[in-house]
N, C-alpha and C. Protein backbone atom coordinates (compact mmCIF):
# COMPACT_ATOMS: atom_id res chain seq x y z
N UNK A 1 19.76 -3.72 28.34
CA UNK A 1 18.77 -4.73 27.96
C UNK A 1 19.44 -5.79 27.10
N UNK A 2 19.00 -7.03 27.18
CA UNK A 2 19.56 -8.33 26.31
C UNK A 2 18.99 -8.53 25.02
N UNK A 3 19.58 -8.68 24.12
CA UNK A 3 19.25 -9.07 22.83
C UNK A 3 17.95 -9.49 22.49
N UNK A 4 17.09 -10.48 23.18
CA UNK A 4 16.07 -11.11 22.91
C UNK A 4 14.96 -10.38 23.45
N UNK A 5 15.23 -9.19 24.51
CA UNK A 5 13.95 -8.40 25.19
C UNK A 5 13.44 -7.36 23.62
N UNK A 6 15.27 -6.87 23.48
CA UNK A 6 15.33 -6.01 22.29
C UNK A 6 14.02 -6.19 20.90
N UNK A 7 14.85 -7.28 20.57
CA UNK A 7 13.91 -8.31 19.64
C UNK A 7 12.32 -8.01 20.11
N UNK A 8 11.95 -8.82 20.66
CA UNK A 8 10.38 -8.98 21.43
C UNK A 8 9.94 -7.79 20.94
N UNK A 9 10.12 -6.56 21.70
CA UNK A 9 10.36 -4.81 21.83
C UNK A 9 9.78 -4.58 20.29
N UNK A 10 11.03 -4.78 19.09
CA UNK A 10 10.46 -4.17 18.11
C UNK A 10 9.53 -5.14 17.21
N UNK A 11 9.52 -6.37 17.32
CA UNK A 11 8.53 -7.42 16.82
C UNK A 11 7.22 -6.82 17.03
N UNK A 12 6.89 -6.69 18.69
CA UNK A 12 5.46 -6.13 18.79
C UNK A 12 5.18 -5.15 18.09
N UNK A 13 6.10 -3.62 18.06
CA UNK A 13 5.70 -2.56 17.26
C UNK A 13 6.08 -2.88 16.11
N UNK A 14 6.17 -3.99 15.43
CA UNK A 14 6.21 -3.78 14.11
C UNK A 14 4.68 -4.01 13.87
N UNK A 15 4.44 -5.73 14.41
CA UNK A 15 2.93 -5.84 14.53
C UNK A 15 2.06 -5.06 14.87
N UNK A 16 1.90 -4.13 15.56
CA UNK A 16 1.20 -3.19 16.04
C UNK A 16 0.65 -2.16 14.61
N UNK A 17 1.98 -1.70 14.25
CA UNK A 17 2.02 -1.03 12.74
C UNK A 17 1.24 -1.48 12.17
N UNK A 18 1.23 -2.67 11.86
CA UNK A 18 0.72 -3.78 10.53
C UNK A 18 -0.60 -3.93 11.09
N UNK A 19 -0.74 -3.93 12.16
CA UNK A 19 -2.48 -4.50 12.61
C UNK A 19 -3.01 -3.08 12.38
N UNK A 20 -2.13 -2.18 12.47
CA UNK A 20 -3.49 -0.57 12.26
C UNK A 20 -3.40 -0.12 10.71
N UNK A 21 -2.00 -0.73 9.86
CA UNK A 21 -2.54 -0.58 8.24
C UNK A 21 -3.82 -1.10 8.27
N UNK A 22 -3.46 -2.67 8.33
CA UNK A 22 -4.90 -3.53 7.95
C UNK A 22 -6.14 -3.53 8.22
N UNK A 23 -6.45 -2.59 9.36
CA UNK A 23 -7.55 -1.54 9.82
C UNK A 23 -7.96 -0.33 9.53
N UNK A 24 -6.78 0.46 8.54
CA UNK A 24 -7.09 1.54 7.95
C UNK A 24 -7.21 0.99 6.47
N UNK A 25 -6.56 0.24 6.12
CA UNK A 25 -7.28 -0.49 4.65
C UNK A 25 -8.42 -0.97 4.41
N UNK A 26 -9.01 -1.91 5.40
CA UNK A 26 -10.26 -2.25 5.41
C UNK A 26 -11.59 -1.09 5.70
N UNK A 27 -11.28 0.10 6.56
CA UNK A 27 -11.44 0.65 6.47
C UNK A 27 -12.23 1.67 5.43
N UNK A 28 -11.27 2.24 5.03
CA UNK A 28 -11.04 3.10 3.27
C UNK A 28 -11.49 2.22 2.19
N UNK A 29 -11.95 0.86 2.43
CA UNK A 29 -11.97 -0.16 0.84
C UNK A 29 -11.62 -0.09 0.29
N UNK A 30 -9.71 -0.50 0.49
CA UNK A 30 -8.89 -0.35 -0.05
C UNK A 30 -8.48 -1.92 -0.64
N UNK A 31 -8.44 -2.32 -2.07
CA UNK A 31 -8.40 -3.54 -2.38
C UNK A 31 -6.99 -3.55 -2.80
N UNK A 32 -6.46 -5.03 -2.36
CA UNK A 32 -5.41 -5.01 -3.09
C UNK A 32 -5.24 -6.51 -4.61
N UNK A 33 -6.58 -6.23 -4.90
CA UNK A 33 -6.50 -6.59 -6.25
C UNK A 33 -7.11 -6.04 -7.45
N UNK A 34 -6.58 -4.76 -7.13
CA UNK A 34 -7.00 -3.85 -8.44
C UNK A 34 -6.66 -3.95 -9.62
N UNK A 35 -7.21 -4.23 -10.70
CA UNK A 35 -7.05 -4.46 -12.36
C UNK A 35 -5.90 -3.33 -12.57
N UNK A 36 -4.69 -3.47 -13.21
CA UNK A 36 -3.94 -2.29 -14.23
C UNK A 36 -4.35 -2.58 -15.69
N UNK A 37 -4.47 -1.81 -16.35
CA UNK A 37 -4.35 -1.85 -17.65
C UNK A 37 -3.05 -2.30 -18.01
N UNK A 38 -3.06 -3.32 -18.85
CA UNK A 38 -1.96 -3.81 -19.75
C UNK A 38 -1.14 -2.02 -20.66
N UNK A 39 -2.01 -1.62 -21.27
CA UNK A 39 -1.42 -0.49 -22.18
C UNK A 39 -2.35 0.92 -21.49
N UNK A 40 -1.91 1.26 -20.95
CA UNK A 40 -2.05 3.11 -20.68
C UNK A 40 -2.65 3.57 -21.39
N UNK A 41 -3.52 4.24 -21.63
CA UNK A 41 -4.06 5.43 -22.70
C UNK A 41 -3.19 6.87 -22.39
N UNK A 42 -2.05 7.68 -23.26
CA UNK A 42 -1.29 8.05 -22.93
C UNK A 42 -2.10 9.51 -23.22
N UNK A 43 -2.29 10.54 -21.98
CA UNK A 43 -2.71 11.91 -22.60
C UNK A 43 -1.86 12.55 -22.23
N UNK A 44 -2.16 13.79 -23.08
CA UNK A 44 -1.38 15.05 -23.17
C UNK A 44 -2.10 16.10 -22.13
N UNK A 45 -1.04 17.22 -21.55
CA UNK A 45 -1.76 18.33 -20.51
C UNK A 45 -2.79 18.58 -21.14
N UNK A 46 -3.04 18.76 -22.13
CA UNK A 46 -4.15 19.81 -22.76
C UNK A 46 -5.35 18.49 -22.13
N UNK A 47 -5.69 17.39 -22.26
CA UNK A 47 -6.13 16.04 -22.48
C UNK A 47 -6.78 15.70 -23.31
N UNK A 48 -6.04 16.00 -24.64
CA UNK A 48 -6.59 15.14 -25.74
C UNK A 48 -5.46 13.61 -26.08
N UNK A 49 -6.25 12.87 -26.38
CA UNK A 49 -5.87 11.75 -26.67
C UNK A 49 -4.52 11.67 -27.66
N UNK A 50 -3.70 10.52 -27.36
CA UNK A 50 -2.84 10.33 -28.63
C UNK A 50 -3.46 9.39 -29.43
N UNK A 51 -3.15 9.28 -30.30
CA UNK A 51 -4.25 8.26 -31.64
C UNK A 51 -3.10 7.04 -31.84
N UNK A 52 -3.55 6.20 -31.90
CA UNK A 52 -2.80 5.03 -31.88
C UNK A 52 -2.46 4.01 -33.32
């Protein structure tokens, strides 16, 4: 096979991949602009708090 069929070949299955994330994300309501906390609240196994 020639270089450019090659190409074509894995372009589609990459897209393919990517079109069934973005269908299992939407899916699940999966956001991708979820808030992080700036500072962690750091617990311990037991889960009591550390005091700050």
């Amino acid at each position: 096979m020639s270089l450019p069929i090659v190409l074509i070949i894995i372009v589609t299955i990459m897209g393919i991949f990517a079109f069934s994330i973005v269908l299992l994300a939407r899916k699940n309501n999966i956001s991708l602009k979820q808030t992080v906390d700036s500072k962690p609240i750091h617990a311990y196994k037991n889960g009591e708090q550390k005091q700050q």
